[in-house]
Protein backbone atom coordinates (compact mmCIF):
# COMPACT_ATOMS: atom_id res chain seq x y z
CA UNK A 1 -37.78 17.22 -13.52
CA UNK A 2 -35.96 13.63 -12.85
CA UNK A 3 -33.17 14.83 -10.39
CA UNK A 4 -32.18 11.18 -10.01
CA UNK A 5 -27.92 10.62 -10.97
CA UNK A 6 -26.34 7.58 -11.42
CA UNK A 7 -23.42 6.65 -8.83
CA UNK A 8 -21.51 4.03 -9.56
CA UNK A 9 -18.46 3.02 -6.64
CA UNK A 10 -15.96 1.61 -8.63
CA UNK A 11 -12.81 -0.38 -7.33
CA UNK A 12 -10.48 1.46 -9.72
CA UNK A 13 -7.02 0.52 -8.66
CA UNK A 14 -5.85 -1.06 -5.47
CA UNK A 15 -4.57 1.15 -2.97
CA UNK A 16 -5.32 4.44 -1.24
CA UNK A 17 -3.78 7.83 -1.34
CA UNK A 18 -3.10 10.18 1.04
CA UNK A 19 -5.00 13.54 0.14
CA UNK A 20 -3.38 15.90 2.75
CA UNK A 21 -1.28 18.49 1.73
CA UNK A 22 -1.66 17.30 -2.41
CA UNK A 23 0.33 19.61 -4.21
CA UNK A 24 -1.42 21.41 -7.13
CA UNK A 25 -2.16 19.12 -10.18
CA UNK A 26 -2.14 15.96 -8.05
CA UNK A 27 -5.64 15.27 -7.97
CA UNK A 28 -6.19 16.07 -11.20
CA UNK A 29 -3.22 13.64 -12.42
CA UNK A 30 -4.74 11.42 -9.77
CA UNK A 31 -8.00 10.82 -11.27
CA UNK A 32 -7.10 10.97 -15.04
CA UNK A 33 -4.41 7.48 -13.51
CA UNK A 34 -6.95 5.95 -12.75
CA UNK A 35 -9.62 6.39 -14.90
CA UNK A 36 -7.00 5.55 -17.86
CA UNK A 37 -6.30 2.44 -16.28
CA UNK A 38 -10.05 1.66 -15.35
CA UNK A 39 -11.14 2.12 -18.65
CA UNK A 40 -9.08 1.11 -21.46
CA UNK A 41 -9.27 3.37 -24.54
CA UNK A 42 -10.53 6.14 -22.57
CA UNK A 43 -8.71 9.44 -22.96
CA UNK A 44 -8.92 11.81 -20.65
CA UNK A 45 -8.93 15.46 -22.06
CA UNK A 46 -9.02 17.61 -18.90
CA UNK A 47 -9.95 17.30 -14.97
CA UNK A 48 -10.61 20.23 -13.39
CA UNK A 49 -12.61 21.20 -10.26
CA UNK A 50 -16.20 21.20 -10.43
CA UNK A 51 -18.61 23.84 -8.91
CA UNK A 52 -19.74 21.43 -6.48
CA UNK A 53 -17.31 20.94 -3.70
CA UNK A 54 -14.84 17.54 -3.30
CA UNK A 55 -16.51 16.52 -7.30
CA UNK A 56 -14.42 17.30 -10.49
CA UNK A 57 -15.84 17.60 -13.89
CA UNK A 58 -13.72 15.17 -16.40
CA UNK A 59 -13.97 16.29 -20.12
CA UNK A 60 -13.11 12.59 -22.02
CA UNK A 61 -12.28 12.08 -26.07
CA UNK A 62 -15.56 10.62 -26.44
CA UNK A 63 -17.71 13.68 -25.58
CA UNK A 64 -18.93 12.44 -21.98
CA UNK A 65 -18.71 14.62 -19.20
CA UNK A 66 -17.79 12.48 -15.82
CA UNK A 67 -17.35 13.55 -12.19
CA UNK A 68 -15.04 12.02 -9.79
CA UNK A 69 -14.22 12.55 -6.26
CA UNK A 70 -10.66 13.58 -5.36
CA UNK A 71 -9.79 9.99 -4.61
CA UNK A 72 -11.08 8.83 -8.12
CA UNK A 73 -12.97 6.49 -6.49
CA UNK A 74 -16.48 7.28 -6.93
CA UNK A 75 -17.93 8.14 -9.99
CA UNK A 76 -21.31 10.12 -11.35
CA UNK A 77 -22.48 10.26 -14.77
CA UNK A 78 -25.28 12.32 -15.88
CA UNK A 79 -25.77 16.34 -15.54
CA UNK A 80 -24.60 17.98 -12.76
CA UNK A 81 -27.68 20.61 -11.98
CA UNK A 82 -27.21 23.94 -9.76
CA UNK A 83 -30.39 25.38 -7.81
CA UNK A 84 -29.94 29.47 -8.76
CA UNK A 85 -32.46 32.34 -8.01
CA UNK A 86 -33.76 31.55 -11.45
CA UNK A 87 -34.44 28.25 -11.26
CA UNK A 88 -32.29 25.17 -12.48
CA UNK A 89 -29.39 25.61 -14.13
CA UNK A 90 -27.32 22.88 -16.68
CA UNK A 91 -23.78 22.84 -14.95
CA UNK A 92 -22.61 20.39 -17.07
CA UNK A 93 -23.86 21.63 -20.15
CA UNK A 94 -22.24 24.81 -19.63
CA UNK A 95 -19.50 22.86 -19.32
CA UNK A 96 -19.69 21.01 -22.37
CA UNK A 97 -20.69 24.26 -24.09
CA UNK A 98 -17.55 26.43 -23.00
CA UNK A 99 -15.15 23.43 -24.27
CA UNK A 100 -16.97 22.81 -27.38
CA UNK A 101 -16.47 26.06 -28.75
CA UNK A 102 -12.84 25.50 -27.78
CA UNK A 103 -12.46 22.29 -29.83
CA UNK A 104 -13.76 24.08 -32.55
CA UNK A 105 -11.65 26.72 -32.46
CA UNK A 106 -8.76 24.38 -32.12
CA UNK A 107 -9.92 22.29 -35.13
CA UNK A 108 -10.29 25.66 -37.17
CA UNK A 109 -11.96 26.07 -40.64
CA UNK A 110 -10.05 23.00 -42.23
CA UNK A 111 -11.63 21.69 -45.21
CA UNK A 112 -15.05 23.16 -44.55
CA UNK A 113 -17.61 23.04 -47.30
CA UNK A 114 -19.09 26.41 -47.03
CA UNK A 115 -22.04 28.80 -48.06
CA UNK A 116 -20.88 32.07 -46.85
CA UNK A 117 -23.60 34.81 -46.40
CA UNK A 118 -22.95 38.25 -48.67
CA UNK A 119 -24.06 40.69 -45.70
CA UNK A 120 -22.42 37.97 -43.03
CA UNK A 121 -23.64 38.80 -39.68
CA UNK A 122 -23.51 35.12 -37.95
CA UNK A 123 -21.75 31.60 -38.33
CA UNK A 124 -23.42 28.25 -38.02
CA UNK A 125 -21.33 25.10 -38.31
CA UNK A 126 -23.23 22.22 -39.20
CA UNK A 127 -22.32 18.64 -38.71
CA UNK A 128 -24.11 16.82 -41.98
CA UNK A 129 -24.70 13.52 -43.65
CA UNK A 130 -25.51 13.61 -47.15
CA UNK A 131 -28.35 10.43 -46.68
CA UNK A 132 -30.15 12.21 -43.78
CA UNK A 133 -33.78 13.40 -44.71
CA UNK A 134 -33.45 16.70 -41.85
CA UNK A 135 -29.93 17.21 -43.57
CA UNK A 136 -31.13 17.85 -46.90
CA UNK A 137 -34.55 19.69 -45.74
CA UNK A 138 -31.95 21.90 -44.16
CA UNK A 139 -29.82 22.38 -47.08
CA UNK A 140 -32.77 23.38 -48.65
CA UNK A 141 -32.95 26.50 -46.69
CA UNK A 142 -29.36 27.77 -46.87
CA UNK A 143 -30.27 30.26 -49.66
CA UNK A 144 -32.89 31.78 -47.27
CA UNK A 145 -30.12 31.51 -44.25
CA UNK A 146 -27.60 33.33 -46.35
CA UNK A 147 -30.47 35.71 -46.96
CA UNK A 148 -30.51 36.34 -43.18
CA UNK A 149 -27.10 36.95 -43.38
CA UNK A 150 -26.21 33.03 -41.38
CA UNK A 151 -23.13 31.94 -43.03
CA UNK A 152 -23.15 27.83 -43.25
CA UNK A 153 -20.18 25.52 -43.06
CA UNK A 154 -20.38 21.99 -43.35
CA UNK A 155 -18.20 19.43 -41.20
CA UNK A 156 -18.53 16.19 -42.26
CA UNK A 157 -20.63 13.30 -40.10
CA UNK A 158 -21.47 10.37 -42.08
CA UNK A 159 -23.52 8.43 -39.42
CA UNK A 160 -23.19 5.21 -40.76
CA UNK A 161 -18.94 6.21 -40.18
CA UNK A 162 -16.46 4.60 -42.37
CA UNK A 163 -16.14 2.85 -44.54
CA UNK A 164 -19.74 3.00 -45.73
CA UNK A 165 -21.10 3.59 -48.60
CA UNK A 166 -22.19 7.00 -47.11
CA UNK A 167 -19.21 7.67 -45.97
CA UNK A 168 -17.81 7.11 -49.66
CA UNK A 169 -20.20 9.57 -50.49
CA UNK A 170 -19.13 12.38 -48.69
CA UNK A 171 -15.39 12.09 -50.01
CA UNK A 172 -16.31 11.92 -53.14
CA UNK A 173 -18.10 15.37 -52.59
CA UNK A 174 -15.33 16.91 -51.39
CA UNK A 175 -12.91 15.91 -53.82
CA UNK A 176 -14.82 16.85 -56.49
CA UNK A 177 -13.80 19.82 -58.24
CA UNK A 178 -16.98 22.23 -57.50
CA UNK A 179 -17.93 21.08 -53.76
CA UNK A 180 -20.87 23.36 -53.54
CA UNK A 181 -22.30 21.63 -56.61
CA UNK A 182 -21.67 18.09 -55.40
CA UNK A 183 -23.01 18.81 -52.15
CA UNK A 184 -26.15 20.79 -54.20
CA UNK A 185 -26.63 17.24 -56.41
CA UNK A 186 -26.14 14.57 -53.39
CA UNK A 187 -28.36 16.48 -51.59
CA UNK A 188 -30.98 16.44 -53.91
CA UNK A 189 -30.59 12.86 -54.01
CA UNK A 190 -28.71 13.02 -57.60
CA UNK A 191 -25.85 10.62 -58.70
CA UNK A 192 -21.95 12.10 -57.90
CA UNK A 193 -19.39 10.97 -59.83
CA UNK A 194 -17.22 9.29 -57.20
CA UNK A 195 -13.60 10.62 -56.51
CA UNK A 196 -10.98 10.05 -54.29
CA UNK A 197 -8.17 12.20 -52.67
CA UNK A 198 -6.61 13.32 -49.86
CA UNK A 199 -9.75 14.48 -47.20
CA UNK A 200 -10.57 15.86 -44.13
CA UNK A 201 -13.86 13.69 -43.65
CA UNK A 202 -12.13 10.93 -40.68
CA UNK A 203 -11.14 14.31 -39.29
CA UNK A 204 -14.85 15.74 -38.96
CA UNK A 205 -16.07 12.74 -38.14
CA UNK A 206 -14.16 12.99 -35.33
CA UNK A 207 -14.27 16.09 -34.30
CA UNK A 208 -17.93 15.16 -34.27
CA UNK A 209 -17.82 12.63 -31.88
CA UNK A 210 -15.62 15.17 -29.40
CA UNK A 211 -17.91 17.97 -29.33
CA UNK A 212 -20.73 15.41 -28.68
CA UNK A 213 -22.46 15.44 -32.50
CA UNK A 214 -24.92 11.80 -32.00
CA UNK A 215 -27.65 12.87 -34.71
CA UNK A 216 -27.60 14.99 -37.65
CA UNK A 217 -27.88 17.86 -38.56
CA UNK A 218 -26.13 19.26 -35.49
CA UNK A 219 -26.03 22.88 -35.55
CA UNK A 220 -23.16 24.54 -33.52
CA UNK A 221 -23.18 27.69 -32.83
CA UNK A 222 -20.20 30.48 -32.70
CA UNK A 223 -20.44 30.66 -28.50
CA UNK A 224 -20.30 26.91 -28.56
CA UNK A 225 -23.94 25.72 -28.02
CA UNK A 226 -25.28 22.85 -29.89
CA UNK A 227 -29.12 23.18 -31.38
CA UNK A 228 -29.61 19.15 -32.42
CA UNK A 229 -31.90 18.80 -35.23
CA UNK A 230 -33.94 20.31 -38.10
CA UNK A 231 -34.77 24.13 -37.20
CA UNK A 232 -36.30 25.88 -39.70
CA UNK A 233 -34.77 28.67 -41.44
CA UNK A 234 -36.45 31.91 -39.73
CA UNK A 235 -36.47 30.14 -36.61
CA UNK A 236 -32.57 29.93 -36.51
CA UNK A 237 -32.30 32.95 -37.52
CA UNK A 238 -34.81 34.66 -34.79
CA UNK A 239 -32.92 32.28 -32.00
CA UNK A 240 -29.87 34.22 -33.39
CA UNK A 241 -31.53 37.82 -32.99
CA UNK A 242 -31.45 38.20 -36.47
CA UNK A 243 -34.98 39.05 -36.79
């Protein structure tokens, strides 16, 4: 295993800052300063401390995880690993897992294009673009995941992003008046009539890009982990305990 990290000293803002006696909150308001100000367009969703002590795990709106010292000043990208009695474990994915399913929840079902399971016994939200071979071999197998009892809901994630012809695509679905049959016929690489009306697919995108989507399908799951790729049908459903 590579257990090299990246650490990059960065001149952030000029000045120091006295760390004794910091009030609670004024690290953490500390660090987001001056990241914001290091990095312009960066949004900085939470700081909190890390499990490593003086290092705390920023979430940003792009998805990345960062860690910072308590000065701001030094930086480290990558995954934070943890040495356990059962080997290595992913701090930072855990991370990224516990506040994905968060975002999620915050974002809530909103103009999800769904294939709900009679005998439902499990969720899987899948970030999909219509053009994407894996998407459509996927879509293939919802009748057999609904078998299984999986329910699937759809969240938009044109790769190509807006204003594409892709993109276009995937409103047009949604607008339509039966989803599930658009979605059935651009999948199958048929013609939809295009349409236009109020959407929620910038939304998804988005979301996307938060909960760190960067290839489709992405397959989240209800306690927040992400499987990325293709996975065939029984296999989801015996990684869900299903069979």
């Amino acid at each position: 295993m590579n257990m090299k990290r990246v650490v990059m000293a960065l001149g952030l803002v000029a000045g120091t800052f006295a760390m004794a006696g910091a009030n609670a909150g004024e690290v953490e308001d500390r660090i987001s300063e001056r990241l914001t100000k290091a990095v312009p367009g960066l949004e900085v969703i939470s700081v909190r401390a890390s499990e490593a002590k003086g290092l705390y795990e920023v979430q940003s709106n792009n998805g990345d995880t960062i860690y910072a010292t308590e000065d701001g000043q030094y930086l480290m990208t990558g995954d934070l690993l943890k040495i356990t009695d059962q080997g290595i474990a992913n701090v930072t994915e855990e991370a990224r897992t516990e506040s994905r399913q968060k975002t999620m929840a915050d974002f809530g079902d909103k103009g999800l294009i769904s294939y709900p399971a009679e005998n439902e016994k499990a969720v899987v939200n899948v970030f999909t673009d219509i053009d994407c071979p894996y998407c459509r071999k996927l879509h293939d197998e919802v009748p057999q995941l609904n078998e299984y009892g999986i329910t699937v809901n759809y969240y938009a994630f044109p790769r190509s992003g807006p204003n594409t012809a892709s993109f276009r695509k995937y409103e047009s679905v949604w607008c339509a008046d039966d989803q599930q049959a658009a979605m059935d016929a651009a999948k199958a690489g048929r013609q939809v009539a295009d349409a236009s009306c109020e959407n929620p697919v910038q939304e998804q995108f988005e979301l996307g890009s938060r909960v760190g989507v960067t290839g489709t399908p992405a397959i989240v799951l209800e306690d927040g982990n992400m499987v990325r790729g293709y996975v065939p049908a029984k296999r989801l459903a015996e990684g869900l305990g299903l069979l």
